[in-house]
PDB file of N, CA and C in Angstrom:
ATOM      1  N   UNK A   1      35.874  -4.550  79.931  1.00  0.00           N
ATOM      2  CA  UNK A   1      34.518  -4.075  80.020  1.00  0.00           C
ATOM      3  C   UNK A   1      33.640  -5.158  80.636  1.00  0.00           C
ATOM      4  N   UNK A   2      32.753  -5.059  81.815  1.00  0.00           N
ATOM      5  CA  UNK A   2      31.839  -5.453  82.388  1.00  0.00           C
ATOM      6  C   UNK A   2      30.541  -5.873  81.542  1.00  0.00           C
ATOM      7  N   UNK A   3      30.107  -7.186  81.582  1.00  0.00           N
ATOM      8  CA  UNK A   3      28.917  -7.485  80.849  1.00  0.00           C
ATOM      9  C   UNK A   3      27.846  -7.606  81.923  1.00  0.00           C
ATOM     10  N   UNK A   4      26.566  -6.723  81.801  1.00  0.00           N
ATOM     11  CA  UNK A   4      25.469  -6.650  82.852  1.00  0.00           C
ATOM     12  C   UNK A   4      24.736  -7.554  82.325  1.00  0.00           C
ATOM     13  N   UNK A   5      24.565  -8.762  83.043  1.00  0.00           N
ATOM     14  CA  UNK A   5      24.200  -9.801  82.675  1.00  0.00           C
ATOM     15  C   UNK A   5      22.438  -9.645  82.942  1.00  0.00           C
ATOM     16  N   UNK A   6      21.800  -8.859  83.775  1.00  0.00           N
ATOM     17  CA  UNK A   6      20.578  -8.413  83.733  1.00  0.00           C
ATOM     18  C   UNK A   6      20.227  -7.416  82.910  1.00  0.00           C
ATOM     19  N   UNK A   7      20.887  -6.632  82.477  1.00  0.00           N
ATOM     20  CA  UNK A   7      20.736  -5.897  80.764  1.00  0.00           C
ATOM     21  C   UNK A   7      20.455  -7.102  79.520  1.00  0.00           C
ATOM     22  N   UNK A   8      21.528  -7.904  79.394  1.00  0.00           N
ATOM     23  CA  UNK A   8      21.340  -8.824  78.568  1.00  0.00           C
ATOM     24  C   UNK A   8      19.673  -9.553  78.435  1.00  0.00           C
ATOM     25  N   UNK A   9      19.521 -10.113  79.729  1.00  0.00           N
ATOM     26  CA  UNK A   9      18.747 -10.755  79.590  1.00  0.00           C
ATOM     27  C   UNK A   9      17.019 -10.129  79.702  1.00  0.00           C
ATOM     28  N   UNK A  10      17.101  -8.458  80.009  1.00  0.00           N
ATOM     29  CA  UNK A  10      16.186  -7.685  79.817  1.00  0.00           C
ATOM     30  C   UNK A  10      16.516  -7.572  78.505  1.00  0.00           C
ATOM     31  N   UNK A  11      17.043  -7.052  77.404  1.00  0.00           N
ATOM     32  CA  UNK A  11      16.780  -7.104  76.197  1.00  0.00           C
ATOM     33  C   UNK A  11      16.571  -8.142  75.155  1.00  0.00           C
ATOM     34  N   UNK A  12      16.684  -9.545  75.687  1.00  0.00           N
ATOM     35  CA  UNK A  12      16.694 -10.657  75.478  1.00  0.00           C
ATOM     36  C   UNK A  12      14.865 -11.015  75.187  1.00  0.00           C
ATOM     37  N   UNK A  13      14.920 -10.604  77.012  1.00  0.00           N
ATOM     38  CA  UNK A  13      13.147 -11.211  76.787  1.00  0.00           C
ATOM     39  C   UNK A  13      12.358 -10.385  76.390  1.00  0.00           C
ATOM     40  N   UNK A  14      12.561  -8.685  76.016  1.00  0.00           N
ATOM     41  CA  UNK A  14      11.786  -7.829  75.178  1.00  0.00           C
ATOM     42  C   UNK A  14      11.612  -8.153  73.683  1.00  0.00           C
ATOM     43  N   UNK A  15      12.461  -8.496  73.385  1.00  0.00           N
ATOM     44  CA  UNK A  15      12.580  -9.324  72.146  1.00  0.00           C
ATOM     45  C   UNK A  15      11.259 -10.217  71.973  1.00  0.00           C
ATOM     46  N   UNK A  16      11.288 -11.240  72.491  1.00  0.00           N
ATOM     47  CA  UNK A  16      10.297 -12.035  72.577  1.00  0.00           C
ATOM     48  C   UNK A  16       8.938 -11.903  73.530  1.00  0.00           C
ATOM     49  N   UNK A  17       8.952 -10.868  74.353  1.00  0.00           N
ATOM     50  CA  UNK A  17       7.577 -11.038  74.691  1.00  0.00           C
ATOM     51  C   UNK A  17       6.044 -10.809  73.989  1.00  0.00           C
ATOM     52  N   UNK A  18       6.264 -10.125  72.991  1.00  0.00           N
ATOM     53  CA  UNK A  18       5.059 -10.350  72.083  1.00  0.00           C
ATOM     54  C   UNK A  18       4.769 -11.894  71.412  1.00  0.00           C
ATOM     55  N   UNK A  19       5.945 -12.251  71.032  1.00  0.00           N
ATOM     56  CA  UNK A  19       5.779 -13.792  71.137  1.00  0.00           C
ATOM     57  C   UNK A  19       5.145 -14.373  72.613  1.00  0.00           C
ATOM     58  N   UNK A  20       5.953 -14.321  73.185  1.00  0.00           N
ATOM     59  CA  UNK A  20       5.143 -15.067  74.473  1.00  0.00           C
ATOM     60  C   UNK A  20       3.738 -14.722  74.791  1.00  0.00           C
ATOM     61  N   UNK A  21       3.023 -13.398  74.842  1.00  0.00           N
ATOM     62  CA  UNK A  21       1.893 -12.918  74.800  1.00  0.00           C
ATOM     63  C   UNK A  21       0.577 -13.501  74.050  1.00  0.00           C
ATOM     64  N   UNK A  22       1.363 -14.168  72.410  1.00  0.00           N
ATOM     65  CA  UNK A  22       0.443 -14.650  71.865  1.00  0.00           C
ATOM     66  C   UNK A  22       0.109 -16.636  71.905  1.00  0.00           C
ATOM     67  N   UNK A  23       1.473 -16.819  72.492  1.00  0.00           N
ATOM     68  CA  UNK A  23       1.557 -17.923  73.139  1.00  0.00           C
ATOM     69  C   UNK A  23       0.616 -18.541  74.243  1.00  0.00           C
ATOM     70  N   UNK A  24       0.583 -17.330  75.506  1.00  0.00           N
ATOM     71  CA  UNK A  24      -0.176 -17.700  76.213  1.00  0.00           C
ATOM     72  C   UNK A  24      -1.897 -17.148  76.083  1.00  0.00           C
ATOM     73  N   UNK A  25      -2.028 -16.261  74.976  1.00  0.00           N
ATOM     74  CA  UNK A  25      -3.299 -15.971  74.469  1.00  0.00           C
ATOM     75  C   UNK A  25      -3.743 -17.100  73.368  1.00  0.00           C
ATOM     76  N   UNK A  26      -2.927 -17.726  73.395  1.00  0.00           N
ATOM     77  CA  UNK A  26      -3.599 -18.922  72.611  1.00  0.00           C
ATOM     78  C   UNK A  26      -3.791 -20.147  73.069  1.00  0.00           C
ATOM     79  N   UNK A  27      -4.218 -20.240  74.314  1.00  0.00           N
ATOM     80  CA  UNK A  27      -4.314 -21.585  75.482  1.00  0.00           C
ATOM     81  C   UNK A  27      -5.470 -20.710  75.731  1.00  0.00           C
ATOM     82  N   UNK A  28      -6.128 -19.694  76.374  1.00  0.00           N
ATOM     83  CA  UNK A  28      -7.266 -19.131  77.087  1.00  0.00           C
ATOM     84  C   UNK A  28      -6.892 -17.520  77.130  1.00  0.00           C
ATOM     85  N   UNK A  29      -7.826 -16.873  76.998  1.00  0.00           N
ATOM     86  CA  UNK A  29      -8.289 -15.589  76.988  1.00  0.00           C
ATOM     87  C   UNK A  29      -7.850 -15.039  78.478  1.00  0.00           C
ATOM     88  N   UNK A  30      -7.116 -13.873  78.410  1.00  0.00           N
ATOM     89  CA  UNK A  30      -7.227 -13.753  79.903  1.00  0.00           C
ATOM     90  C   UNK A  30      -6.788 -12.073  79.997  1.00  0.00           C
ATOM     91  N   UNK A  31      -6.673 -11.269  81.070  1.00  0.00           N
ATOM     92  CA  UNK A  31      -6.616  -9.968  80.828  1.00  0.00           C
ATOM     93  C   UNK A  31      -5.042  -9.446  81.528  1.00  0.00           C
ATOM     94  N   UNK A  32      -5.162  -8.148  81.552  1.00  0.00           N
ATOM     95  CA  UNK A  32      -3.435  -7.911  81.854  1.00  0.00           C
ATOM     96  C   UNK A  32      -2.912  -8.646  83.094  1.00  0.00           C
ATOM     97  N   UNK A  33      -3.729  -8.647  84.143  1.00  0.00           N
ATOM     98  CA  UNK A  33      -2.818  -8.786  85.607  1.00  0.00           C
ATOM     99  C   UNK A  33      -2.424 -10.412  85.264  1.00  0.00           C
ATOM    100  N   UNK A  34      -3.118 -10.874  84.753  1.00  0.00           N
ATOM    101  CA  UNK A  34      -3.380 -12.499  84.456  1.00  0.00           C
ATOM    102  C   UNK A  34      -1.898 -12.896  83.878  1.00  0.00           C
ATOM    103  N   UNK A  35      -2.039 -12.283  82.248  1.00  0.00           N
ATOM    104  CA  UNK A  35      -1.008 -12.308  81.590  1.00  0.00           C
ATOM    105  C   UNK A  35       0.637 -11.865  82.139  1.00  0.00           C
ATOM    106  N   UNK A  36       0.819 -10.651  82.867  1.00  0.00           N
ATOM    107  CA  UNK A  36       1.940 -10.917  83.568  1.00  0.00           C
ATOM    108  C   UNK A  36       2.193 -11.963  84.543  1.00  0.00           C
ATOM    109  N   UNK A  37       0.883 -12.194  85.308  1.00  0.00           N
ATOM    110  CA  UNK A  37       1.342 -13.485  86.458  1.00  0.00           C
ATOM    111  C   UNK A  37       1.668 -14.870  85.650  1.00  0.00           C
ATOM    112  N   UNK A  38       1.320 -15.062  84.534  1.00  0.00           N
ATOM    113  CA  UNK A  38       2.172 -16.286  83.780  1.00  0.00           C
ATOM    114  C   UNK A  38       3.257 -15.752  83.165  1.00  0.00           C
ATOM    115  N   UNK A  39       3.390 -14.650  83.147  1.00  0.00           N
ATOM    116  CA  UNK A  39       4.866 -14.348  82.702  1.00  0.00           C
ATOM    117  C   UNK A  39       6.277 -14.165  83.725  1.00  0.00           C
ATOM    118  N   UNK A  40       5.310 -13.982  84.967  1.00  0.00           N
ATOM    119  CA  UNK A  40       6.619 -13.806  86.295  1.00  0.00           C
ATOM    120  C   UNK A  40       6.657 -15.713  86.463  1.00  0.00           C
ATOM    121  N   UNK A  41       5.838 -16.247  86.380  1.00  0.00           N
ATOM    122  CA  UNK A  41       5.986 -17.891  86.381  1.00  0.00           C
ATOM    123  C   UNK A  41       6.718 -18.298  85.982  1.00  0.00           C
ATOM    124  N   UNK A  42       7.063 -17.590  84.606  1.00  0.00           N
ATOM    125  CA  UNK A  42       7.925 -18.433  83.480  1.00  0.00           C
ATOM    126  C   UNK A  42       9.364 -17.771  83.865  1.00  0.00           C
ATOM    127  N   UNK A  43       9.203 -16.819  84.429  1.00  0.00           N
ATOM    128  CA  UNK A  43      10.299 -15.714  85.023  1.00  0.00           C
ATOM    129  C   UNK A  43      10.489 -14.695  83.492  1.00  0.00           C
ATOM    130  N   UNK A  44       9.924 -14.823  83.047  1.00  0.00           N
ATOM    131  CA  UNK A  44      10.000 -13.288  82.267  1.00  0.00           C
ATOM    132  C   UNK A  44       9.345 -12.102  82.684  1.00  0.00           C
ATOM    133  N   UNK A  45       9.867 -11.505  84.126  1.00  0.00           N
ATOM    134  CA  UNK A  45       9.439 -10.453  84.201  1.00  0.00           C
ATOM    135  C   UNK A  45       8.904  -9.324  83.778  1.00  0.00           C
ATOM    136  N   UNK A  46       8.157  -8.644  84.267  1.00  0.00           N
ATOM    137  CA  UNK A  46       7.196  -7.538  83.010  1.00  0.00           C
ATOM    138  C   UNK A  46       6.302  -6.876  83.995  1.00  0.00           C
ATOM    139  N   UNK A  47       6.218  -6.072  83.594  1.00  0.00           N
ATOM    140  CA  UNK A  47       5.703  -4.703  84.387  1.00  0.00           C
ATOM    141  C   UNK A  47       4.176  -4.593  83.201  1.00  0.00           C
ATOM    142  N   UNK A  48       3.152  -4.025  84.210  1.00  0.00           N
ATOM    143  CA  UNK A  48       1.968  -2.916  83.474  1.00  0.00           C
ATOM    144  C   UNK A  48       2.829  -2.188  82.273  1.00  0.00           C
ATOM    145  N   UNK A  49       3.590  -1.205  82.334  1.00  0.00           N
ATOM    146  CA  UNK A  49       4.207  -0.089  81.657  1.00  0.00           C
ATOM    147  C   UNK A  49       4.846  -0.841  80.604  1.00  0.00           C
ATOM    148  N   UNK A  50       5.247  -2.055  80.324  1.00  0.00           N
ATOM    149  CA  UNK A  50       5.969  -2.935  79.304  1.00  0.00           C
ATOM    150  C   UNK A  50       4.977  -3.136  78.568  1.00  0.00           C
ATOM    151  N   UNK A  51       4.036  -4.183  79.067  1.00  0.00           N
ATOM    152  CA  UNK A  51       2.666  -4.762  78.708  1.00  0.00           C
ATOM    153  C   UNK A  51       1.714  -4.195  77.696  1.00  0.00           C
ATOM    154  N   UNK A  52       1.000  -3.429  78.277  1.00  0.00           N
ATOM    155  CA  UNK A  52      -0.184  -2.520  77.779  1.00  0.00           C
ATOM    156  C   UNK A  52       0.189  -2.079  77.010  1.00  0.00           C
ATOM    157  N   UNK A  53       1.339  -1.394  76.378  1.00  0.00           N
ATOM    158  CA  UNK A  53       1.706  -0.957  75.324  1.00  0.00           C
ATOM    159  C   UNK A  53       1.800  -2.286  73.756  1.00  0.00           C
ATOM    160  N   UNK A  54       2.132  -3.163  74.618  1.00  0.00           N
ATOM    161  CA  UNK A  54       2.256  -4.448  73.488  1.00  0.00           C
ATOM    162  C   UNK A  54       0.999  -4.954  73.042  1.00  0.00           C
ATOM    163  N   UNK A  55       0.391  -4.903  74.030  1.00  0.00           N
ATOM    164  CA  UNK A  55      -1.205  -5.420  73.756  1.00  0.00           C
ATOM    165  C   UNK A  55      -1.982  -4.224  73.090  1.00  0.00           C
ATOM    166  N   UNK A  56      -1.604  -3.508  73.252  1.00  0.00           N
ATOM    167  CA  UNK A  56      -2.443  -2.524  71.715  1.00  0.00           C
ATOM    168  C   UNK A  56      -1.864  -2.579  70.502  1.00  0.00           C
ATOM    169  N   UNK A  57      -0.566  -2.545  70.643  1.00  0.00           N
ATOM    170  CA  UNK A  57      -0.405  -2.831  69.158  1.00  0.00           C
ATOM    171  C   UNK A  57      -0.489  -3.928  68.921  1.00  0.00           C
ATOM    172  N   UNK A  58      -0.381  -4.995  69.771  1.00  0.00           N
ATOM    173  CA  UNK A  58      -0.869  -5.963  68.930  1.00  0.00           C
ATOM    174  C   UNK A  58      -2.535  -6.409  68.195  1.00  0.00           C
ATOM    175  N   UNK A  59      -3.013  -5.666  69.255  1.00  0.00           N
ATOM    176  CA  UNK A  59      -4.712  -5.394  69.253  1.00  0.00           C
ATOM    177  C   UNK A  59      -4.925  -4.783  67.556  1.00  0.00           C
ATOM    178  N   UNK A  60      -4.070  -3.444  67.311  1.00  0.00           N
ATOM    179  CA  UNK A  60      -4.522  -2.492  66.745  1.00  0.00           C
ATOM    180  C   UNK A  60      -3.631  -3.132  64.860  1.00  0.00           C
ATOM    181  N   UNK A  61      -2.925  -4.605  65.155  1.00  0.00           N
ATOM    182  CA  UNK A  61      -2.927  -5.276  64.177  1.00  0.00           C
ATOM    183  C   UNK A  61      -3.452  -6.188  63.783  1.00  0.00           C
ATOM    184  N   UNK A  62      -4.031  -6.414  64.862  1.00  0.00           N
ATOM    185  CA  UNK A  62      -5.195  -7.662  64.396  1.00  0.00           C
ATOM    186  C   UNK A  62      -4.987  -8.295  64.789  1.00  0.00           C
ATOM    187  N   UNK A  63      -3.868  -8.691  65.888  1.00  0.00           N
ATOM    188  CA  UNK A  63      -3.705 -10.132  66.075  1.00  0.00           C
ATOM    189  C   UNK A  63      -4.391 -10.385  67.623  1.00  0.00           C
ATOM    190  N   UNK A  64      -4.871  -9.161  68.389  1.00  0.00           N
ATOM    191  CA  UNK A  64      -5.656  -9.960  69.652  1.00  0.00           C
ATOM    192  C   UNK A  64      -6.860  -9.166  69.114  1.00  0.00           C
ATOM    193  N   UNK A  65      -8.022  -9.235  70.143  1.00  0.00           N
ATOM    194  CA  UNK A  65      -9.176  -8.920  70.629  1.00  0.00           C
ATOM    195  C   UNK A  65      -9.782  -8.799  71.637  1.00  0.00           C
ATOM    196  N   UNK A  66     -10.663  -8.088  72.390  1.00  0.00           N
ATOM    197  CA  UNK A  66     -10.887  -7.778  73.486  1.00  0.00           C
ATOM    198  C   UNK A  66     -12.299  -7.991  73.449  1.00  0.00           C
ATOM    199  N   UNK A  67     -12.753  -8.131  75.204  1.00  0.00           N
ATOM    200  CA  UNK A  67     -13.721  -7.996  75.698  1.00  0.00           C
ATOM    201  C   UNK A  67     -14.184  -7.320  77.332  1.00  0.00           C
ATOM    202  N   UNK A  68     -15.160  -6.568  77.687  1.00  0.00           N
ATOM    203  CA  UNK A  68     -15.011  -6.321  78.755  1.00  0.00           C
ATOM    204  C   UNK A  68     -16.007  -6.867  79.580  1.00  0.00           C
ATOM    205  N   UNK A  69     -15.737  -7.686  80.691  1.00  0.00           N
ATOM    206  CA  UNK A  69     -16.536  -8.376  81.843  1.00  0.00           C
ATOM    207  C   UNK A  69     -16.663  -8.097  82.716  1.00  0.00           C
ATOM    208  N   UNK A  70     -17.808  -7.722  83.488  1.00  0.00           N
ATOM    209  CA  UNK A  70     -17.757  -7.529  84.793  1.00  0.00           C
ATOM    210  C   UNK A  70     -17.078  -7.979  85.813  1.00  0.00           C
ATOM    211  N   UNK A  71     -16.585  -7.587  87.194  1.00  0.00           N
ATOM    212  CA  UNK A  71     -15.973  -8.223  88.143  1.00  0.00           C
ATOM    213  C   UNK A  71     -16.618  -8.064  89.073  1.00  0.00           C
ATOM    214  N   UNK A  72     -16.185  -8.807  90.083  1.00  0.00           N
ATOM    215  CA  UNK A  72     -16.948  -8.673  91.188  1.00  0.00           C
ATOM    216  C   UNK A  72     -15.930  -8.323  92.524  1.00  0.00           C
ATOM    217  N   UNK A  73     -15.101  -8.203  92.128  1.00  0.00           N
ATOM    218  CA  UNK A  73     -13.974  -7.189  92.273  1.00  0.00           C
ATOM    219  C   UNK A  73     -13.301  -5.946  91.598  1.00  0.00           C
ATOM    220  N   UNK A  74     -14.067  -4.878  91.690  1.00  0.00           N
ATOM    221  CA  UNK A  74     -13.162  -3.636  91.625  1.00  0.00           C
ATOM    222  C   UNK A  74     -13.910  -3.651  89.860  1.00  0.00           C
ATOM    223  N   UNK A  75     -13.082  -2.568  89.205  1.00  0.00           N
ATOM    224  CA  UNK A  75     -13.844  -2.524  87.659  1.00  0.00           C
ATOM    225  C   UNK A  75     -13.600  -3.839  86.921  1.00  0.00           C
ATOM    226  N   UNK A  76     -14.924  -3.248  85.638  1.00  0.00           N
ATOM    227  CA  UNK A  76     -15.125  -4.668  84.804  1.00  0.00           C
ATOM    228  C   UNK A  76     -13.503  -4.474  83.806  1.00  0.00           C
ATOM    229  N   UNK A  77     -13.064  -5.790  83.769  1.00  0.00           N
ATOM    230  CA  UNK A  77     -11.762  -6.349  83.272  1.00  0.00           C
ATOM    231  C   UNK A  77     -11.758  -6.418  81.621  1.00  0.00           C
ATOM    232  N   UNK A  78     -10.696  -5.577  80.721  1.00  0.00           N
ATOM    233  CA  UNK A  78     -10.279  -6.243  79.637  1.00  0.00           C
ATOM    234  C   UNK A  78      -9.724  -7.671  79.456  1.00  0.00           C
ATOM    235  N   UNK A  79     -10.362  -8.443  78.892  1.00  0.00           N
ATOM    236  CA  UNK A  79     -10.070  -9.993  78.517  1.00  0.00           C
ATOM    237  C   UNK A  79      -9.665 -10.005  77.076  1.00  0.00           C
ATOM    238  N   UNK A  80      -8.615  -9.891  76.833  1.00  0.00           N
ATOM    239  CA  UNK A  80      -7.930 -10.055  75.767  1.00  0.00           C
ATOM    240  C   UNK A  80      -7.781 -12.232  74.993  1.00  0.00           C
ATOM    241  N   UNK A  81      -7.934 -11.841  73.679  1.00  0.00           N
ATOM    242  CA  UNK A  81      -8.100 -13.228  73.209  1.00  0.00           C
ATOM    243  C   UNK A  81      -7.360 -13.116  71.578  1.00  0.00           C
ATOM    244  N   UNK A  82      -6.735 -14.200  71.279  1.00  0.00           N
ATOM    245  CA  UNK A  82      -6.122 -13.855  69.824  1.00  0.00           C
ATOM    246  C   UNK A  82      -6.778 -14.359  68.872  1.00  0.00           C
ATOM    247  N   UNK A  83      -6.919 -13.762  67.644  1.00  0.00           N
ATOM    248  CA  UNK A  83      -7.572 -13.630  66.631  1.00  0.00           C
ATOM    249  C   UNK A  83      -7.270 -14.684  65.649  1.00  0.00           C
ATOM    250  N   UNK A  84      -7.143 -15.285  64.261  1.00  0.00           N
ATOM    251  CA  UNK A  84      -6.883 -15.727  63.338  1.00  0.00           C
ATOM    252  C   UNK A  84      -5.838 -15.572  63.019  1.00  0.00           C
ATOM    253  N   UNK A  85      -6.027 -14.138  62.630  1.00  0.00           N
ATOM    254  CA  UNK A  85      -4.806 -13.366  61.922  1.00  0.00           C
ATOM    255  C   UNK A  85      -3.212 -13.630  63.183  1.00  0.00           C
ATOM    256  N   UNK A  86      -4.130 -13.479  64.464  1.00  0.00           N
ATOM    257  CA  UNK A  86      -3.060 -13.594  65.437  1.00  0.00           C
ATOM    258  C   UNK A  86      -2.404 -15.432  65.623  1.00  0.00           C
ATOM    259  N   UNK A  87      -3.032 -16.049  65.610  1.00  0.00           N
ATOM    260  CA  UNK A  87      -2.962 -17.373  65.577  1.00  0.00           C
ATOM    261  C   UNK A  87      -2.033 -17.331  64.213  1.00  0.00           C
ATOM    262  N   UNK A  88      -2.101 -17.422  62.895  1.00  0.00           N
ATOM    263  CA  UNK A  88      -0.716 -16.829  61.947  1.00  0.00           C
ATOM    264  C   UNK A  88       0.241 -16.637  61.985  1.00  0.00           C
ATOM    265  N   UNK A  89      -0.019 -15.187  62.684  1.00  0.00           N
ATOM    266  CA  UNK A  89       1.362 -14.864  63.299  1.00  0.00           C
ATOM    267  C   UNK A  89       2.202 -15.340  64.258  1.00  0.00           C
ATOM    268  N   UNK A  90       1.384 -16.384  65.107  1.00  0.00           N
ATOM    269  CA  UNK A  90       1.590 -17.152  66.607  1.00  0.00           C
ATOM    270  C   UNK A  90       2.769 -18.701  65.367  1.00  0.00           C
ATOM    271  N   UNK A  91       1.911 -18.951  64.399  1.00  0.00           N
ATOM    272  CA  UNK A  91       2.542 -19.825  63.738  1.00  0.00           C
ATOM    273  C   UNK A  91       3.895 -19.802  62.998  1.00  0.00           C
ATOM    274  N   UNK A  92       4.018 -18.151  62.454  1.00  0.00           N
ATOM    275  CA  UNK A  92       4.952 -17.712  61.715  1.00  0.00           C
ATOM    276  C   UNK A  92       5.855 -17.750  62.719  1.00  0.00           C
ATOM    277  N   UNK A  93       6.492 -17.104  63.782  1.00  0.00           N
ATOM    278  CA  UNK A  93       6.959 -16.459  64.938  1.00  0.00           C
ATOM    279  C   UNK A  93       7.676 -18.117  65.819  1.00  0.00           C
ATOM    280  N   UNK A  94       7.041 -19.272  65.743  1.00  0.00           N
ATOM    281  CA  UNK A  94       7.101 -20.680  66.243  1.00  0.00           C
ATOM    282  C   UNK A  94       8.251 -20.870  65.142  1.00  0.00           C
ATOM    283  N   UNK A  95       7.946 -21.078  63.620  1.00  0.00           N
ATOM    284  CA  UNK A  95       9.124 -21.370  62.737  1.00  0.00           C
ATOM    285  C   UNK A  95      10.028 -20.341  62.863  1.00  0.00           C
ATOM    286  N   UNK A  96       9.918 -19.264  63.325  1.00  0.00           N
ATOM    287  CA  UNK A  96      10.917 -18.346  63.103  1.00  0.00           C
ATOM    288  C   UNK A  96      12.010 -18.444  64.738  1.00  0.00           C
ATOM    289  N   UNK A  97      11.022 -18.956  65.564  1.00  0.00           N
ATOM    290  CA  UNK A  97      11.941 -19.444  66.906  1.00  0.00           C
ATOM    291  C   UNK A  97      12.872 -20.397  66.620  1.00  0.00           C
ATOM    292  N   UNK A  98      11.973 -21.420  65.800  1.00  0.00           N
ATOM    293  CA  UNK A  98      12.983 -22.595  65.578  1.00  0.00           C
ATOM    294  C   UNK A  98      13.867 -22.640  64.765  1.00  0.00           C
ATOM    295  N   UNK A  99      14.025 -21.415  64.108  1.00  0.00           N
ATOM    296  CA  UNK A  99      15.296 -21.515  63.003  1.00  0.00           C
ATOM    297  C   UNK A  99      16.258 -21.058  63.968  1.00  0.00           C
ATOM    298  N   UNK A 100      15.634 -19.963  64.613  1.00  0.00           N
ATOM    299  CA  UNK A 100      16.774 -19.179  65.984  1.00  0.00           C
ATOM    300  C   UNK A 100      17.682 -20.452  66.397  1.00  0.00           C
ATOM    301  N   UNK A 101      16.511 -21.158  67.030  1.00  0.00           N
ATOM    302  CA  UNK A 101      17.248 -22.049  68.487  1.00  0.00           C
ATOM    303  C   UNK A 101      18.147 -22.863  67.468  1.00  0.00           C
ATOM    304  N   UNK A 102      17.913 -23.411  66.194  1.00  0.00           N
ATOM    305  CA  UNK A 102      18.806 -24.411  65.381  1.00  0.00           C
ATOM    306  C   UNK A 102      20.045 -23.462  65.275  1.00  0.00           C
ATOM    307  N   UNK A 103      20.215 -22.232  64.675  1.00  0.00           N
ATOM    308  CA  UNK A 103      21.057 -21.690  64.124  1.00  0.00           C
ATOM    309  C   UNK A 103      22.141 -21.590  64.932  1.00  0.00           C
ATOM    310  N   UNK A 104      21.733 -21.154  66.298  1.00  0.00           N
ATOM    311  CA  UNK A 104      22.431 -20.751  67.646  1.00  0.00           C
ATOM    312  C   UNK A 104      23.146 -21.813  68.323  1.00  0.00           C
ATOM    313  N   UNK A 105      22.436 -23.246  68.014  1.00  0.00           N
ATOM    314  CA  UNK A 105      22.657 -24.435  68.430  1.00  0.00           C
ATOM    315  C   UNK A 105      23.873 -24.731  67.426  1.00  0.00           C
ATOM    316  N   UNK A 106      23.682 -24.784  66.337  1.00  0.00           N
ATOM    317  CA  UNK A 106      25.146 -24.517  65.241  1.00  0.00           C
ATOM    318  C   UNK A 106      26.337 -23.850  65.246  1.00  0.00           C
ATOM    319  N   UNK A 107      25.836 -23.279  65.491  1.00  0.00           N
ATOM    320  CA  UNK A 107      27.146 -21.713  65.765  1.00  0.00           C
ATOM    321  C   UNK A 107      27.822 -22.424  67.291  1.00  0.00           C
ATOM    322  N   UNK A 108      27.302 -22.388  68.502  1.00  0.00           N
ATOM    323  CA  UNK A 108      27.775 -23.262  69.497  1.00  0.00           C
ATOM    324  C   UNK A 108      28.662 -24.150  69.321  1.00  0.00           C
ATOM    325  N   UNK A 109      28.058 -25.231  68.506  1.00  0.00           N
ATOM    326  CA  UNK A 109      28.872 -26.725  68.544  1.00  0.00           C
ATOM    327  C   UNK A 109      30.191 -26.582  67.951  1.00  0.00           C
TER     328      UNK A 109
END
């Protein structure tokens, strides 16, 4: 049996992109197109249709917040920013990476 090594690593980084989301919402506020272009940087690819769905629920738990600003290009922009509660969870989610990467690092050796 064939292992699709771009399957893997698409279910890999779905896993974690709400992590990453609150990662980079916790350096500066910024809105969707923004937030994927630091995510194709990092090479975790991600689409609108992935995205927007994550950012409401994460919205609709408390852990971001929004604002809308005018542009001076095209309509005024959602600027998404993380909350307290989200900053928490940004903390919980950090120890819970690092037990990952130790555990995995164990199992390896």
């Amino acid at each position: 049996m064939e292992v699709n090594a771009d399957n893997v690593r698409s279910q890999m980084r779905k896993g974690v992109l709400e992590y990453c989301i609150l990662c980079i919402l916790d350096k500066h506020e910024a809105y969707a197109s923004s937030i994927i272009d630091e995510l194709k940087k990092a090479d975790m690819i991600v689409v609108e249709g992935t995205l927007y769905p994550l950012l409401i629920r994460q919205k609709n738990q408390g852990l971001l917040s929004y604002r809308w600003e005018e542009s001076t290009q095209g309509p005024p922009r959602k600027y998404y920013c993380i909350t307290e509660r989200g900053r928490a969870q940004l903390s919980e989610m950090d120890a819970a990476w690092q037990e990952m990467v130790n555990a995995i690092e164990t199992l390896k050796k």
